[in-house]
PDB file of N, CA and C in Angstrom:
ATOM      1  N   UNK A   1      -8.907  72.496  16.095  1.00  0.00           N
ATOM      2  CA  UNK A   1      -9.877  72.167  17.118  1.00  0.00           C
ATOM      3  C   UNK A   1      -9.496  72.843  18.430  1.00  0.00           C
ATOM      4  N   UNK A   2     -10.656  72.981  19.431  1.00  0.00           N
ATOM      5  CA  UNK A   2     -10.210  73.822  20.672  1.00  0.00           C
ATOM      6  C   UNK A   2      -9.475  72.953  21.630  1.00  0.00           C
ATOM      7  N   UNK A   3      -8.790  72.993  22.229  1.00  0.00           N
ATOM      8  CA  UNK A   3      -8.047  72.418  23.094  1.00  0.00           C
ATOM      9  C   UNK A   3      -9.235  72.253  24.884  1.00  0.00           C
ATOM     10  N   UNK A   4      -8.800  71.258  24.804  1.00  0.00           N
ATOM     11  CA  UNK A   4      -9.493  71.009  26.407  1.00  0.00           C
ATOM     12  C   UNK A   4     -11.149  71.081  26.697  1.00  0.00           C
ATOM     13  N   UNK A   5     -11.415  70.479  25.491  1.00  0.00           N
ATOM     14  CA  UNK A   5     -12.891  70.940  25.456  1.00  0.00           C
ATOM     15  C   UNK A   5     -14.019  69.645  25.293  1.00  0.00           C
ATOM     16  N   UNK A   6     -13.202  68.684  24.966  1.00  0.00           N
ATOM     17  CA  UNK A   6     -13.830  67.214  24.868  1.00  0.00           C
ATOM     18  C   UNK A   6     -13.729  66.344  25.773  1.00  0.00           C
ATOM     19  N   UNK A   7     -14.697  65.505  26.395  1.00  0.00           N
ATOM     20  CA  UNK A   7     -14.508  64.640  27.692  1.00  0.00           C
ATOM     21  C   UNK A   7     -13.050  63.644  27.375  1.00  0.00           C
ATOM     22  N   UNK A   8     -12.630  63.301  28.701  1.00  0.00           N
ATOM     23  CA  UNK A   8     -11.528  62.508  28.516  1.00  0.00           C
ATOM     24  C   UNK A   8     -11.805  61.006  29.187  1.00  0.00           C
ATOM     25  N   UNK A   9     -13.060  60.818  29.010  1.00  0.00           N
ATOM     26  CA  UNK A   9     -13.113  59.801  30.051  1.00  0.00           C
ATOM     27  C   UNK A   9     -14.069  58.620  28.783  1.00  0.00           C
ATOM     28  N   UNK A  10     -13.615  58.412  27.668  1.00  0.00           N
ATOM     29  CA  UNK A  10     -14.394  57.975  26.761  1.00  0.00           C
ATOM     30  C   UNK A  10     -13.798  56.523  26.770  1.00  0.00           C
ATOM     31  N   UNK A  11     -14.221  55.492  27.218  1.00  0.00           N
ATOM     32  CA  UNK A  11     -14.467  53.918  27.674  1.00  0.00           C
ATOM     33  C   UNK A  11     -15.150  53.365  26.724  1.00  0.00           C
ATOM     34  N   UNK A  12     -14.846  51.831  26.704  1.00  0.00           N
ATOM     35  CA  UNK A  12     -15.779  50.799  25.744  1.00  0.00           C
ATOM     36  C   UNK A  12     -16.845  50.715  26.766  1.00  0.00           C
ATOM     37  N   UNK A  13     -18.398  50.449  26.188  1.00  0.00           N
ATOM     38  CA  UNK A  13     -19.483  50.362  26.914  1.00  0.00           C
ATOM     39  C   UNK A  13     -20.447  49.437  26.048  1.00  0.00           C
ATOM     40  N   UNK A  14     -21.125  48.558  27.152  1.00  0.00           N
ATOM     41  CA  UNK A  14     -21.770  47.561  26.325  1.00  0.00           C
ATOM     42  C   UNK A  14     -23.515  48.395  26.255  1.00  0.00           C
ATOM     43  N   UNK A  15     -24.216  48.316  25.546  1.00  0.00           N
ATOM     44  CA  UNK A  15     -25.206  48.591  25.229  1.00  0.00           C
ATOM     45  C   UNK A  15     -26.424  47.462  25.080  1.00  0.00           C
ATOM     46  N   UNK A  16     -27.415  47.213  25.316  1.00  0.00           N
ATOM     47  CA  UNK A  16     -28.070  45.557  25.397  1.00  0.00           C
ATOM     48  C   UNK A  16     -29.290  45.933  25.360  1.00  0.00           C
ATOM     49  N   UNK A  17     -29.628  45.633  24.054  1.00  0.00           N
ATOM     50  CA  UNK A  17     -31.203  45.876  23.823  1.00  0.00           C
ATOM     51  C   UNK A  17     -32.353  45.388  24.605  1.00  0.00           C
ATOM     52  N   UNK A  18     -32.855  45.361  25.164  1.00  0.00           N
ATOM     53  CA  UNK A  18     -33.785  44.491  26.372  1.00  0.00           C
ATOM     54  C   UNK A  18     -35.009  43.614  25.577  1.00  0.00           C
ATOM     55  N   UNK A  19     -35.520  44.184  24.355  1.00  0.00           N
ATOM     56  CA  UNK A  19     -36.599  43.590  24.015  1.00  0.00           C
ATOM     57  C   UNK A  19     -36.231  42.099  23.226  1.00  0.00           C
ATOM     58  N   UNK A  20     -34.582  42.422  22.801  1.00  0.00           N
ATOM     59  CA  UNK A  20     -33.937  40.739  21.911  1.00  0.00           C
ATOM     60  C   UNK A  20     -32.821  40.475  22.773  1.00  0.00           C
ATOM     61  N   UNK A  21     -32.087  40.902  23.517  1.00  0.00           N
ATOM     62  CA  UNK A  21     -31.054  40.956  24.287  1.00  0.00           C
ATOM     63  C   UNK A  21     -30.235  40.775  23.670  1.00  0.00           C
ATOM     64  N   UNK A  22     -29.612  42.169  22.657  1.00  0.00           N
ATOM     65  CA  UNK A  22     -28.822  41.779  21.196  1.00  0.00           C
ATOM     66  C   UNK A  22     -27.865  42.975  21.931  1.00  0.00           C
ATOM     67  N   UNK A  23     -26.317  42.694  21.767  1.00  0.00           N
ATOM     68  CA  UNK A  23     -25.582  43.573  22.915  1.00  0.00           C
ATOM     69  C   UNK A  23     -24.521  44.192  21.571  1.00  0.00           C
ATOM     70  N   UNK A  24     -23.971  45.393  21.986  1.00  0.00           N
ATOM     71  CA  UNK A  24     -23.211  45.643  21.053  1.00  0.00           C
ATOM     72  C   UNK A  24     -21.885  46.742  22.186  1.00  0.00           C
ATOM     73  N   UNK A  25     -20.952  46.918  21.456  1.00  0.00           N
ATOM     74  CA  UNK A  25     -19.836  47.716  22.249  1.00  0.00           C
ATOM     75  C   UNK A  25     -19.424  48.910  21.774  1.00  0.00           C
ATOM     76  N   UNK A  26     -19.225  49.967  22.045  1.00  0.00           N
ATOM     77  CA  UNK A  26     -18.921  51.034  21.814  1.00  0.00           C
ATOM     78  C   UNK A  26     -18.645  52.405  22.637  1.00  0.00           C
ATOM     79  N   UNK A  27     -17.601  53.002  22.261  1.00  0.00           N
ATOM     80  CA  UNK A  27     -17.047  53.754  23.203  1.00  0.00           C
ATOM     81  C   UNK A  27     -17.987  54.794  23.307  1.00  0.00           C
ATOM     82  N   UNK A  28     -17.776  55.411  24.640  1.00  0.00           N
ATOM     83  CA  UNK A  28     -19.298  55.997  25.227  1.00  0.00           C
ATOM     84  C   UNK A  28     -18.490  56.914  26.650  1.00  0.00           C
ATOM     85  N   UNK A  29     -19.017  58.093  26.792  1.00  0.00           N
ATOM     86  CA  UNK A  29     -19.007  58.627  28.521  1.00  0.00           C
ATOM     87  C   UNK A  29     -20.279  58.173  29.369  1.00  0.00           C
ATOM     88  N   UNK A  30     -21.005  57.681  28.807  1.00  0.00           N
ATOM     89  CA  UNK A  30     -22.100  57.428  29.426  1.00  0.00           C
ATOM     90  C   UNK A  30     -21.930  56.947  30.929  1.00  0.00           C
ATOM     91  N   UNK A  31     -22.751  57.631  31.802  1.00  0.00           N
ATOM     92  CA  UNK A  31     -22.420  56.533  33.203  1.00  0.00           C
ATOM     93  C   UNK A  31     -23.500  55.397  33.123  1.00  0.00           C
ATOM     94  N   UNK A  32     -22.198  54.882  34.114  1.00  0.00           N
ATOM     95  CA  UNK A  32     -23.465  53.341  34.208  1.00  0.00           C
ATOM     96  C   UNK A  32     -23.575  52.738  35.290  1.00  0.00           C
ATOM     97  N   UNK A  33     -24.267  51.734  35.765  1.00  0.00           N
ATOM     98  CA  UNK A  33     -24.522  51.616  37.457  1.00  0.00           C
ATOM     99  C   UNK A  33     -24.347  50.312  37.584  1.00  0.00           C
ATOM    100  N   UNK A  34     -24.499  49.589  36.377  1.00  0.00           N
ATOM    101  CA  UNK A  34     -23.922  48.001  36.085  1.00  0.00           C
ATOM    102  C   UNK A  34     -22.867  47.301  35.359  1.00  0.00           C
ATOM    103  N   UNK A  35     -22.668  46.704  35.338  1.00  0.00           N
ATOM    104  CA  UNK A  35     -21.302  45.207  34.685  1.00  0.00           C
ATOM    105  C   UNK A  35     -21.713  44.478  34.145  1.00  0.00           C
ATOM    106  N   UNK A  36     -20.937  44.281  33.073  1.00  0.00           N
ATOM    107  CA  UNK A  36     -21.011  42.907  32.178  1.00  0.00           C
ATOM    108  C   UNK A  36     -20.215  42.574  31.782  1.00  0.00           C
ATOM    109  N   UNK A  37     -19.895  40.934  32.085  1.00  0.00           N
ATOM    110  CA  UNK A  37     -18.644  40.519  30.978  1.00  0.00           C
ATOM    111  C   UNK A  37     -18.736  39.818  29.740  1.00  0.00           C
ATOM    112  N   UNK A  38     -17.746  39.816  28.683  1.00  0.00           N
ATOM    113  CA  UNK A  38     -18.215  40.121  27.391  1.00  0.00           C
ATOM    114  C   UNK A  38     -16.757  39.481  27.002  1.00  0.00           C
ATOM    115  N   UNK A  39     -16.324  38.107  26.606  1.00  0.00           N
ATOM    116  CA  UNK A  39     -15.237  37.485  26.068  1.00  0.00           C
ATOM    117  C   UNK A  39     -14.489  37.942  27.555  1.00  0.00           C
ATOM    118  N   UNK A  40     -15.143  37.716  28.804  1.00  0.00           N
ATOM    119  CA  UNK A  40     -13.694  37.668  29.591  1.00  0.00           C
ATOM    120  C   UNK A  40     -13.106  39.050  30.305  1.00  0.00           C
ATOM    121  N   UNK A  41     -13.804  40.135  29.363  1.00  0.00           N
ATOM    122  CA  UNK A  41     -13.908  41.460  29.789  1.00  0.00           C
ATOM    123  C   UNK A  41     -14.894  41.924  30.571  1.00  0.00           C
ATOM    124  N   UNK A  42     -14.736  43.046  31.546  1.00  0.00           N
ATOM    125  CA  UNK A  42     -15.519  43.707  32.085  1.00  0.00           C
ATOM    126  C   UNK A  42     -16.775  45.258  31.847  1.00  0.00           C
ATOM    127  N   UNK A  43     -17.095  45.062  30.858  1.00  0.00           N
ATOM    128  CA  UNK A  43     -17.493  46.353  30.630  1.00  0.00           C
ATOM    129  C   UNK A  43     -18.402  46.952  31.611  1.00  0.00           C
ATOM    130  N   UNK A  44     -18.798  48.578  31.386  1.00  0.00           N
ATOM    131  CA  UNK A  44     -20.338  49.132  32.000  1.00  0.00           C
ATOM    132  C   UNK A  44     -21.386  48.807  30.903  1.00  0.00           C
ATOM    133  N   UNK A  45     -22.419  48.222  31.226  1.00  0.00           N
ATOM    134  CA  UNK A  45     -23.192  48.402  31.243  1.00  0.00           C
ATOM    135  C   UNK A  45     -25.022  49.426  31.065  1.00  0.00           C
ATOM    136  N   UNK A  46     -25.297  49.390  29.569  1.00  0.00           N
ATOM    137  CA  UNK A  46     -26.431  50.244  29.695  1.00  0.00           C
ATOM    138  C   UNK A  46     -27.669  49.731  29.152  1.00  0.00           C
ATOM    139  N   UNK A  47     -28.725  49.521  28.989  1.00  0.00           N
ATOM    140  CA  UNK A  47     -29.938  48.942  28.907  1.00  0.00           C
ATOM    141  C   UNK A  47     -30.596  49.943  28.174  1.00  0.00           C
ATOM    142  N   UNK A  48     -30.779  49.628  26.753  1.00  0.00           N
ATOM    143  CA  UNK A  48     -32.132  50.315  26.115  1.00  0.00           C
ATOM    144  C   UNK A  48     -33.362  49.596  25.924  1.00  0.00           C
ATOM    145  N   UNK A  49     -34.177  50.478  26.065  1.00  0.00           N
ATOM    146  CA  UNK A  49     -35.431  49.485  25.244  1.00  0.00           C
ATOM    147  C   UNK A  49     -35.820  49.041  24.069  1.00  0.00           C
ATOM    148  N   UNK A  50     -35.421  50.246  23.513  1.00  0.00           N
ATOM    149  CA  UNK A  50     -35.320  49.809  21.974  1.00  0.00           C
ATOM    150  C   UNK A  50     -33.684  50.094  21.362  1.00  0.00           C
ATOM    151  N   UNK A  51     -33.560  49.475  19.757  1.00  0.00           N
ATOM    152  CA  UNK A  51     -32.153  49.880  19.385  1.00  0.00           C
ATOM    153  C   UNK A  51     -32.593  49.976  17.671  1.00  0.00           C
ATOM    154  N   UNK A  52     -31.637  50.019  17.012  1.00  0.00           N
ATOM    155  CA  UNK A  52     -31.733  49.406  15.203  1.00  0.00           C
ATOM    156  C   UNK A  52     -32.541  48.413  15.207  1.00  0.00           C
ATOM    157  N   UNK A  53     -31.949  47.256  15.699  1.00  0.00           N
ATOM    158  CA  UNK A  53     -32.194  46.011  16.390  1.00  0.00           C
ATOM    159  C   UNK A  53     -33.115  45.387  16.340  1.00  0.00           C
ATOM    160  N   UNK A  54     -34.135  46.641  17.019  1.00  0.00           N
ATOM    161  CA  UNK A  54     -35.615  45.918  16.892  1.00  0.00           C
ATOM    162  C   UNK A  54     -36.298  46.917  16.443  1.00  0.00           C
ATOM    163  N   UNK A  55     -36.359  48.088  16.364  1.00  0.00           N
ATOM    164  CA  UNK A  55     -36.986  48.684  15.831  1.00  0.00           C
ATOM    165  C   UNK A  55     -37.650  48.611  14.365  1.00  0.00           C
ATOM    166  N   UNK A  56     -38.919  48.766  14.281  1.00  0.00           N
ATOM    167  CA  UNK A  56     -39.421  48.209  13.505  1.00  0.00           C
ATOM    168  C   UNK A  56     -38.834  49.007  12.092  1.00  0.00           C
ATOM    169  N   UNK A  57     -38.858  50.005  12.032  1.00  0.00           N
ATOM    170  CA  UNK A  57     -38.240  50.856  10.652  1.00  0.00           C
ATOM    171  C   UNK A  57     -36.907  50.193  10.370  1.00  0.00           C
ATOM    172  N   UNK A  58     -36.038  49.626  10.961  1.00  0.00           N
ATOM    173  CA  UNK A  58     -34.501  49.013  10.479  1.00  0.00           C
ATOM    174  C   UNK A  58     -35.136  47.757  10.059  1.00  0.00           C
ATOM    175  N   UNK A  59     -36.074  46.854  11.380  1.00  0.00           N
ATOM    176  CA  UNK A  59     -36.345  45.542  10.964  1.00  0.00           C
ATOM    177  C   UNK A  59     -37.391  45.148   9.549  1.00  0.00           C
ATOM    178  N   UNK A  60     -38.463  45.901   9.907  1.00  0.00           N
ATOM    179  CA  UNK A  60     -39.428  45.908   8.670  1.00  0.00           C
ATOM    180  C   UNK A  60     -40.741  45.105   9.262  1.00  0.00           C
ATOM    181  N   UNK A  61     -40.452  44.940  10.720  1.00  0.00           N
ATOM    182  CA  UNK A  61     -41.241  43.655  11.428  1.00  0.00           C
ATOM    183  C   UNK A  61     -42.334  45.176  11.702  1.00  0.00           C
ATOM    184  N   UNK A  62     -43.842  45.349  11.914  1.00  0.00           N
ATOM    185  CA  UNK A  62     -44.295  45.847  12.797  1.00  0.00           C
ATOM    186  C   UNK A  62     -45.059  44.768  13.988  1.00  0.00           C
ATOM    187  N   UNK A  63     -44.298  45.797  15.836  1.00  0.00           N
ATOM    188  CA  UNK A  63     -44.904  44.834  16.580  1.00  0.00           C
ATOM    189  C   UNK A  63     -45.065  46.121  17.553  1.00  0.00           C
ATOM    190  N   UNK A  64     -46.228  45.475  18.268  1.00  0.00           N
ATOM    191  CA  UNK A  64     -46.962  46.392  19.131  1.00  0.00           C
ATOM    192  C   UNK A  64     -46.390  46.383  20.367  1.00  0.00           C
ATOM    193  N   UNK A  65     -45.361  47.481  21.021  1.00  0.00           N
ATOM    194  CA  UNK A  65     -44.939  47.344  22.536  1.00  0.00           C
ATOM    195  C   UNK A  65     -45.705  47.825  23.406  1.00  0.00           C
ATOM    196  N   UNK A  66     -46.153  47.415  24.347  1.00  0.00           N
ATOM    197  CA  UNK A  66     -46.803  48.191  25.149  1.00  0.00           C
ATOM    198  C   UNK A  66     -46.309  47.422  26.370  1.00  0.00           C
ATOM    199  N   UNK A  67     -45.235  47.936  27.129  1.00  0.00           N
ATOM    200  CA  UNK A  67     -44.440  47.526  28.253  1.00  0.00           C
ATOM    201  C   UNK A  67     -45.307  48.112  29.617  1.00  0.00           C
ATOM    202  N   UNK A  68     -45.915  46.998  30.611  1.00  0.00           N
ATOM    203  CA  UNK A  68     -46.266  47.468  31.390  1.00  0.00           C
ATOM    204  C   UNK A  68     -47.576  47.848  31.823  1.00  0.00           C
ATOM    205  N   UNK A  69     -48.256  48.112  30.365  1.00  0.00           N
ATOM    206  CA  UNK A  69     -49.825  48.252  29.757  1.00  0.00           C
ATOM    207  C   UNK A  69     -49.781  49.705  30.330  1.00  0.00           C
ATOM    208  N   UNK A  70     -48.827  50.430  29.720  1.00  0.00           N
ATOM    209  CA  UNK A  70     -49.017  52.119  29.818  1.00  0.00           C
ATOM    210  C   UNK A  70     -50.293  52.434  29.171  1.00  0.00           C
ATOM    211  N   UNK A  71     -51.092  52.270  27.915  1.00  0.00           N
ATOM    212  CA  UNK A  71     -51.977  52.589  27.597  1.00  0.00           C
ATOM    213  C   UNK A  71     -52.980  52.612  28.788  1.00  0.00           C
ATOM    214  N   UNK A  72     -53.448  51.325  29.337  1.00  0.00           N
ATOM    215  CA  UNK A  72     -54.107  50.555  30.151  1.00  0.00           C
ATOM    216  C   UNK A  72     -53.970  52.031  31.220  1.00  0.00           C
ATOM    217  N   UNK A  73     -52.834  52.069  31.718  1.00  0.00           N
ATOM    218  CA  UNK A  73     -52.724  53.246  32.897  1.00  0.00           C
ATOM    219  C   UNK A  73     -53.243  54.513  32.488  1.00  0.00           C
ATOM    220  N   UNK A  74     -52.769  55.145  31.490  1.00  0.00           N
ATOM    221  CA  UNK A  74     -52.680  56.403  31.207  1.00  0.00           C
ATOM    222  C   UNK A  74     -54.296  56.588  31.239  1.00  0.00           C
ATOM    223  N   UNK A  75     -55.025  55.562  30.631  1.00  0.00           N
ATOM    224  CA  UNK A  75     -56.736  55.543  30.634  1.00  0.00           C
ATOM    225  C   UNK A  75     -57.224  55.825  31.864  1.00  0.00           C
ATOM    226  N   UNK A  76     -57.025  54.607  32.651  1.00  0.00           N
ATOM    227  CA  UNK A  76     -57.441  54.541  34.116  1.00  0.00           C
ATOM    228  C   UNK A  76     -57.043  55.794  34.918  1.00  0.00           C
ATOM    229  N   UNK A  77     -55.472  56.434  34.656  1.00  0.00           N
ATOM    230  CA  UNK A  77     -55.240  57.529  35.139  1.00  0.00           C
ATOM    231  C   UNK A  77     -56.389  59.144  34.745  1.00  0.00           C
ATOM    232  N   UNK A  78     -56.218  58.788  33.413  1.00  0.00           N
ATOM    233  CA  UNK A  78     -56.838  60.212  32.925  1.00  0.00           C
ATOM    234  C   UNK A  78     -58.837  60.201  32.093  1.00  0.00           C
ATOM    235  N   UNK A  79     -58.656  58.150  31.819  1.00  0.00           N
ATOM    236  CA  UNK A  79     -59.791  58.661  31.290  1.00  0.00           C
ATOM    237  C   UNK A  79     -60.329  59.687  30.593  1.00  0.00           C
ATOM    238  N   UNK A  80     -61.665  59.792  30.360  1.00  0.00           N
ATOM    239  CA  UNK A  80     -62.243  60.451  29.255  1.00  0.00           C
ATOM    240  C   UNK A  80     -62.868  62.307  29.793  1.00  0.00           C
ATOM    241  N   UNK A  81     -61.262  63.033  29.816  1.00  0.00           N
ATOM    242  CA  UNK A  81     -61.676  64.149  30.083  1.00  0.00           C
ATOM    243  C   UNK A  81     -63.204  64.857  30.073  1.00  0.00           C
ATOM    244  N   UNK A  82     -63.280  64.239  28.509  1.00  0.00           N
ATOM    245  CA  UNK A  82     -65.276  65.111  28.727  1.00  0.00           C
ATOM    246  C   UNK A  82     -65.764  65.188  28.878  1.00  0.00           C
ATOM    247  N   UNK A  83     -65.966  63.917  29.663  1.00  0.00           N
ATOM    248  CA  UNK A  83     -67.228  63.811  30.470  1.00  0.00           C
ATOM    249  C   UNK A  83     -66.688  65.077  32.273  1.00  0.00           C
ATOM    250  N   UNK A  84     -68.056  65.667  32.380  1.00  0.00           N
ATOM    251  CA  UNK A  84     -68.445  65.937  33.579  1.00  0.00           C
ATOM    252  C   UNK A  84     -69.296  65.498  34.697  1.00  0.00           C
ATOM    253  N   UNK A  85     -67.960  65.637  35.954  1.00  0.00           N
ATOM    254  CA  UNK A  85     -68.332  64.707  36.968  1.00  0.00           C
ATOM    255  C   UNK A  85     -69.587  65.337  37.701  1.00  0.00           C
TER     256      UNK A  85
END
């Protein structure tokens, strides 16, 4: 292997699914901008939206996300190009 070529800064990092708040640990460079403690420990902190977890292909559940009502926007934003104004 090449010498000096892999980050050295590889830390335990908590990971926390947002949609079940199902947390898991694993070493990571990832930066992070938050804390969590976890048995007493301090880890960083990272927030996904989705994970295994919930995703419907691992779970087998299908469920409809629509965080925010992006559909809802993207309409109101762009509406129905074909028509001419």
């Amino acid at each position: 292997m090449k010498k000096e070529i892999h980050p050295q800064n590889y830390r335990p990092v908590v990971f926390k699914d947002m949609s079940n708040d199902e947390i898991f640990i694993s070493r990571s460079t990832v930066n992070a901008k938050e804390t969590i403690e976890v048995d007493g420990v301090t880890y960083p902190l990272v927030k996904l939206e989705i994970t295994s977890s919930s995703h419907p292909f691992y779970t087998g559940k299908q469920k409809l996300v629509d965080t925010a009502g992006r559909v809802d926007k993207f309409m109101s934003r762009y509406g129905d190009r074909s028509k001419k104004k």
